[in-house]
PDB file of N, CA and C in Angstrom:
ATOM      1  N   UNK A   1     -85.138  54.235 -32.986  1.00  0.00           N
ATOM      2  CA  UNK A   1     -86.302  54.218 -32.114  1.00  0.00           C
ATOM      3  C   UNK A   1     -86.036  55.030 -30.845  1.00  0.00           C
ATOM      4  N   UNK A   2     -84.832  54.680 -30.429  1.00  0.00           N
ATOM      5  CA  UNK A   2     -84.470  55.570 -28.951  1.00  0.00           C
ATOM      6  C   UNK A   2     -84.608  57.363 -29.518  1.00  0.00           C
ATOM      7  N   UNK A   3     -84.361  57.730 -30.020  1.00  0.00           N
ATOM      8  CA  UNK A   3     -84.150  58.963 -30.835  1.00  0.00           C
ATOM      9  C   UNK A   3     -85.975  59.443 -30.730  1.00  0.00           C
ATOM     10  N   UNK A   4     -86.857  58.635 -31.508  1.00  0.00           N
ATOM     11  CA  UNK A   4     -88.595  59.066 -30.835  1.00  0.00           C
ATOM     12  C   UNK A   4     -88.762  58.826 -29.647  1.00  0.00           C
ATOM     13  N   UNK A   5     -88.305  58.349 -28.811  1.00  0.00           N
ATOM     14  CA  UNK A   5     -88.501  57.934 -27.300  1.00  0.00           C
ATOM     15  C   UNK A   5     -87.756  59.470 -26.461  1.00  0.00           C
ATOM     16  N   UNK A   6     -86.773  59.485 -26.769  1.00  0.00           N
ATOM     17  CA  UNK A   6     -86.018  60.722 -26.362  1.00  0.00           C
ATOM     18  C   UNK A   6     -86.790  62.298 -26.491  1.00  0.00           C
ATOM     19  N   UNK A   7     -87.426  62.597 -27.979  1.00  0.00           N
ATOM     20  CA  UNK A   7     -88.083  63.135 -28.106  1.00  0.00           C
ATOM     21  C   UNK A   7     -89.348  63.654 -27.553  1.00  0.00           C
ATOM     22  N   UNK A   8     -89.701  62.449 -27.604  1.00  0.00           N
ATOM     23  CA  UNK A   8     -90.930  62.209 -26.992  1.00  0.00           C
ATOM     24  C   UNK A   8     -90.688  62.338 -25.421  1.00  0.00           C
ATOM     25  N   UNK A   9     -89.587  62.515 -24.543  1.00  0.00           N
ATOM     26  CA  UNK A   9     -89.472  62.246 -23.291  1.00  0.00           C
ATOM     27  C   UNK A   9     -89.178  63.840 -22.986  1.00  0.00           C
ATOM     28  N   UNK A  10     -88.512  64.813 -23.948  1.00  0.00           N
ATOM     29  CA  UNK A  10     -87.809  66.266 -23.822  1.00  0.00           C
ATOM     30  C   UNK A  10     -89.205  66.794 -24.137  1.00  0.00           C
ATOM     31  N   UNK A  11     -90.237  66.693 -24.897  1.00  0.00           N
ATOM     32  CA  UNK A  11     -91.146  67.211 -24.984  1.00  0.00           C
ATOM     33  C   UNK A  11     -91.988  67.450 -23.672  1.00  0.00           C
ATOM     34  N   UNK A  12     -92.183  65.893 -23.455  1.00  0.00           N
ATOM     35  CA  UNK A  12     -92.835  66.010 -21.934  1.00  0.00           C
ATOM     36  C   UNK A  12     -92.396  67.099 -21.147  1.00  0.00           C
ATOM     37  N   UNK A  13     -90.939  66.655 -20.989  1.00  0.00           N
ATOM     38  CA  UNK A  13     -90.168  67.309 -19.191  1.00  0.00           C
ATOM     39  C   UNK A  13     -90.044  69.236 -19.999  1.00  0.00           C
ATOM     40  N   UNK A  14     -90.129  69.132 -21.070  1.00  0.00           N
ATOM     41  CA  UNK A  14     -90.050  70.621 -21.574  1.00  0.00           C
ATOM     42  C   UNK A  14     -91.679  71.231 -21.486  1.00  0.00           C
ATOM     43  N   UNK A  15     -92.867  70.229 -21.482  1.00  0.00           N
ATOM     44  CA  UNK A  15     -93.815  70.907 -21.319  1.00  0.00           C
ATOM     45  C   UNK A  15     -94.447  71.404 -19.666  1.00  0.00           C
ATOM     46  N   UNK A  16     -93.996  70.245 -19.110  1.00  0.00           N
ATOM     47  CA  UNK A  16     -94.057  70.256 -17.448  1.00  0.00           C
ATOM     48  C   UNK A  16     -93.350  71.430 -17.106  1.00  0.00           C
ATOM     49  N   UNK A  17     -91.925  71.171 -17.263  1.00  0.00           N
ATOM     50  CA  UNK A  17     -91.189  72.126 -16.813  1.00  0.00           C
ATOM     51  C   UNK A  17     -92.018  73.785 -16.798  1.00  0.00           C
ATOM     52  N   UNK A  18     -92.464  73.724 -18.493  1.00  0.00           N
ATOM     53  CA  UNK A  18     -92.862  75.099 -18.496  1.00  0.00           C
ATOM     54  C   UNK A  18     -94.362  75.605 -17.380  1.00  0.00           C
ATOM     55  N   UNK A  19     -94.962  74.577 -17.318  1.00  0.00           N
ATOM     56  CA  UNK A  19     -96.356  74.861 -16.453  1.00  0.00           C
ATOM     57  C   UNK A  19     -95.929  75.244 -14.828  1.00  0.00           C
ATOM     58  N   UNK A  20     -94.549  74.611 -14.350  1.00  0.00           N
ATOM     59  CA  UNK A  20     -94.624  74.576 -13.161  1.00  0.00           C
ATOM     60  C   UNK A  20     -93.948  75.808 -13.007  1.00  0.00           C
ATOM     61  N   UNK A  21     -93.096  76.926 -13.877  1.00  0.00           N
ATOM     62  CA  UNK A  21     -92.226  77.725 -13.641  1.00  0.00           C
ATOM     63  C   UNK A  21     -93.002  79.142 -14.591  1.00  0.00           C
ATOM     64  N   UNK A  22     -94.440  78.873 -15.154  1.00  0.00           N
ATOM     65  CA  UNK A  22     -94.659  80.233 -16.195  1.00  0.00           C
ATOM     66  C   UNK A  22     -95.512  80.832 -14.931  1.00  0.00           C
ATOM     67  N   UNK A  23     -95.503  82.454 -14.818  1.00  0.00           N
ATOM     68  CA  UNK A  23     -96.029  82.927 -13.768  1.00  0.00           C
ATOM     69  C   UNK A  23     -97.586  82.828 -14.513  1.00  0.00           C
ATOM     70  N   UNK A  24     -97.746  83.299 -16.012  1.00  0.00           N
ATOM     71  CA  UNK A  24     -98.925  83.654 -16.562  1.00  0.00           C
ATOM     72  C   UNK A  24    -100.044  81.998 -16.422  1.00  0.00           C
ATOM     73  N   UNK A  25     -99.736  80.588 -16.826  1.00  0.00           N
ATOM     74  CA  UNK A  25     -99.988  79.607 -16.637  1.00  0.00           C
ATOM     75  C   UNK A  25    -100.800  79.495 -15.072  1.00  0.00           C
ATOM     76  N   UNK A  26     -99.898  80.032 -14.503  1.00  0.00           N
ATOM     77  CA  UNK A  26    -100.332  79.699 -12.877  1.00  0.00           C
ATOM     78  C   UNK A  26    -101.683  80.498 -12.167  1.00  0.00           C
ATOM     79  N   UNK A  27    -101.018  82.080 -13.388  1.00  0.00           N
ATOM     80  CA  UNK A  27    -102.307  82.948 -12.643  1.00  0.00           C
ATOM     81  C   UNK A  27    -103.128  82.708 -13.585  1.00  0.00           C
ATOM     82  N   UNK A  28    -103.210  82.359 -14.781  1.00  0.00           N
ATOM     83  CA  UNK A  28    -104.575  82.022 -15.402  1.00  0.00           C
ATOM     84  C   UNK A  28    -105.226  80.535 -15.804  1.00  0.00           C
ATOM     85  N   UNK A  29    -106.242  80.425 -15.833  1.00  0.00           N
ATOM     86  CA  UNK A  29    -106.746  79.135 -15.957  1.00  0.00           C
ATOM     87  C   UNK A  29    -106.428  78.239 -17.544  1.00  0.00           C
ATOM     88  N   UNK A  30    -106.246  79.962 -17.952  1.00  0.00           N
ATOM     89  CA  UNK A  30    -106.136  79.655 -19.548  1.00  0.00           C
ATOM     90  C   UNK A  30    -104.718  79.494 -19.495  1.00  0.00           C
ATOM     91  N   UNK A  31    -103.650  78.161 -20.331  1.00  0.00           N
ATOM     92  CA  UNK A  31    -102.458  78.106 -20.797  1.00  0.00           C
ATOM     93  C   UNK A  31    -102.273  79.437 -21.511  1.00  0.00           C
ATOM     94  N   UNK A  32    -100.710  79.717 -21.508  1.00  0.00           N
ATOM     95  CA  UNK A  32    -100.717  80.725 -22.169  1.00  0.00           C
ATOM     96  C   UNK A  32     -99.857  80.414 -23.556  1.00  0.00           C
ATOM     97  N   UNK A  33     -99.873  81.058 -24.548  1.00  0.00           N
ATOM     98  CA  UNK A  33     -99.488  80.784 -26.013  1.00  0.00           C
ATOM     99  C   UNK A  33     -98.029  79.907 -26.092  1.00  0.00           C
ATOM    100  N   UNK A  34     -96.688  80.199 -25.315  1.00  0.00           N
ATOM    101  CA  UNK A  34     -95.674  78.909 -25.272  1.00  0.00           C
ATOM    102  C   UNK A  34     -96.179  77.683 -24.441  1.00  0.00           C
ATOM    103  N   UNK A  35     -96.836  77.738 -23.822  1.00  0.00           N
ATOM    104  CA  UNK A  35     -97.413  76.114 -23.516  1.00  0.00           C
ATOM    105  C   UNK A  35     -98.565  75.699 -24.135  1.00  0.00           C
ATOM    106  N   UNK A  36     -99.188  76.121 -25.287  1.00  0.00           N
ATOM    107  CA  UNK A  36    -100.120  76.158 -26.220  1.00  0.00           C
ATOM    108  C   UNK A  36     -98.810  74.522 -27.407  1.00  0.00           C
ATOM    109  N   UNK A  37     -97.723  76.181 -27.680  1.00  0.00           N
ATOM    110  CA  UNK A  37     -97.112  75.482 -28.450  1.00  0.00           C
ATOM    111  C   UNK A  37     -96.568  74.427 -28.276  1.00  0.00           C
ATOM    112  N   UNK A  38     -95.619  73.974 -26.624  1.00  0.00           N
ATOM    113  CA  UNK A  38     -95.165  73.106 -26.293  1.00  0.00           C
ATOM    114  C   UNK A  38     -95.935  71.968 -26.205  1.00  0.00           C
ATOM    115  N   UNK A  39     -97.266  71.887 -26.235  1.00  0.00           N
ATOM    116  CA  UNK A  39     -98.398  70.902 -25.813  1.00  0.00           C
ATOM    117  C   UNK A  39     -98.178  70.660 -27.060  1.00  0.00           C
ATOM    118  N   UNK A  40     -98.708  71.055 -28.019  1.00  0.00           N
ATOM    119  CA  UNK A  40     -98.627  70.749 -29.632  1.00  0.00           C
ATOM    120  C   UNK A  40     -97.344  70.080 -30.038  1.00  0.00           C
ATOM    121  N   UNK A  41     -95.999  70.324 -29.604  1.00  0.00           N
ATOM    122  CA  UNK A  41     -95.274  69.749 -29.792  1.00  0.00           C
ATOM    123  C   UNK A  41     -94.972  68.284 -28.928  1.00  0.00           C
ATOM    124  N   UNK A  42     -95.486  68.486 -27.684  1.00  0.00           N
ATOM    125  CA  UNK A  42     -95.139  66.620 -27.219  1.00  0.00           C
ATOM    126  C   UNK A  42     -96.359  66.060 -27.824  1.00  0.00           C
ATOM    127  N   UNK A  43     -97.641  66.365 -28.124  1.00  0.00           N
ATOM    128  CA  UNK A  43     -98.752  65.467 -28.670  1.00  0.00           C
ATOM    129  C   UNK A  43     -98.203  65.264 -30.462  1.00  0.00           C
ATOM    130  N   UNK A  44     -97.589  65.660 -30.752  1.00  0.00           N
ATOM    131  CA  UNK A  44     -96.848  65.420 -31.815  1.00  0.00           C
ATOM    132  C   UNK A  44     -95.545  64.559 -32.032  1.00  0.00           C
ATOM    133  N   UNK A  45     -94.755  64.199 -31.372  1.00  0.00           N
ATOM    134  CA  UNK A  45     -94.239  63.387 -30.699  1.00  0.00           C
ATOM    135  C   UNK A  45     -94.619  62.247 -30.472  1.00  0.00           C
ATOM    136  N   UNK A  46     -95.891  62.592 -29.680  1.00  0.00           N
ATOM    137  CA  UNK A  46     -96.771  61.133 -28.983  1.00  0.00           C
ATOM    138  C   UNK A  46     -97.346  60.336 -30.165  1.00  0.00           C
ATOM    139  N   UNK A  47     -97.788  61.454 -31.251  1.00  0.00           N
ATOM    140  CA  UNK A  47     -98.093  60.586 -32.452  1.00  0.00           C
ATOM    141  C   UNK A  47     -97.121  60.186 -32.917  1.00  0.00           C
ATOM    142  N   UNK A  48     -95.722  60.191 -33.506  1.00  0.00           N
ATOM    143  CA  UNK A  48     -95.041  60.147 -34.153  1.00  0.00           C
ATOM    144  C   UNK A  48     -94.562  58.299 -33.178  1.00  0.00           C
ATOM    145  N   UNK A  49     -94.264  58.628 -32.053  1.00  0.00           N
ATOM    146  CA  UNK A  49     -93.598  57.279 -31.071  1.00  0.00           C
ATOM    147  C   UNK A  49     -94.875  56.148 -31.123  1.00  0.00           C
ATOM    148  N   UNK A  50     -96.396  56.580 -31.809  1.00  0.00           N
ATOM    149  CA  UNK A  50     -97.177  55.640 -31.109  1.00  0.00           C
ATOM    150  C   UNK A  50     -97.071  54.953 -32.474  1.00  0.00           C
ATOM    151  N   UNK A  51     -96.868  55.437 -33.810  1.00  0.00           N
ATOM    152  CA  UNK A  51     -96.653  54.664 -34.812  1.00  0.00           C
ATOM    153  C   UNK A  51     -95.394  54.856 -35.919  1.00  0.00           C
ATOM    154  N   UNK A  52     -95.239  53.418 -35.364  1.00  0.00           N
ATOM    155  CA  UNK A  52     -93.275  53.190 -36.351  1.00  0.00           C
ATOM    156  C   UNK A  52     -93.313  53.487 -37.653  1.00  0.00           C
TER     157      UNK A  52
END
């Protein structure tokens, strides 16, 4: 269980991380295609931790 929790926690701080540090993110309103993907990957995650 710690192992989906973990996951689920690197996804987050890996998707944040990327919004607060991508120059393209910042200047456009639109995400840009690696935080497209990273979003897809913690909401994937989020499903995976919300059912055992």
């Amino acid at each position: 269980m710690s192992s989906q929790s973990d996951a689920l926690q690197r996804a987050r701080t890996d998707y944040e991380h990327h919004m607060r540090t991508c120059r393209q993110c910042h200047a456009d309103t639109v995400p840009c295609a690696v935080a497209k993907h990273l979003l897809r990957l913690y909401n994937n995650a989020r499903r995976t931790a919300a059912h055992p």
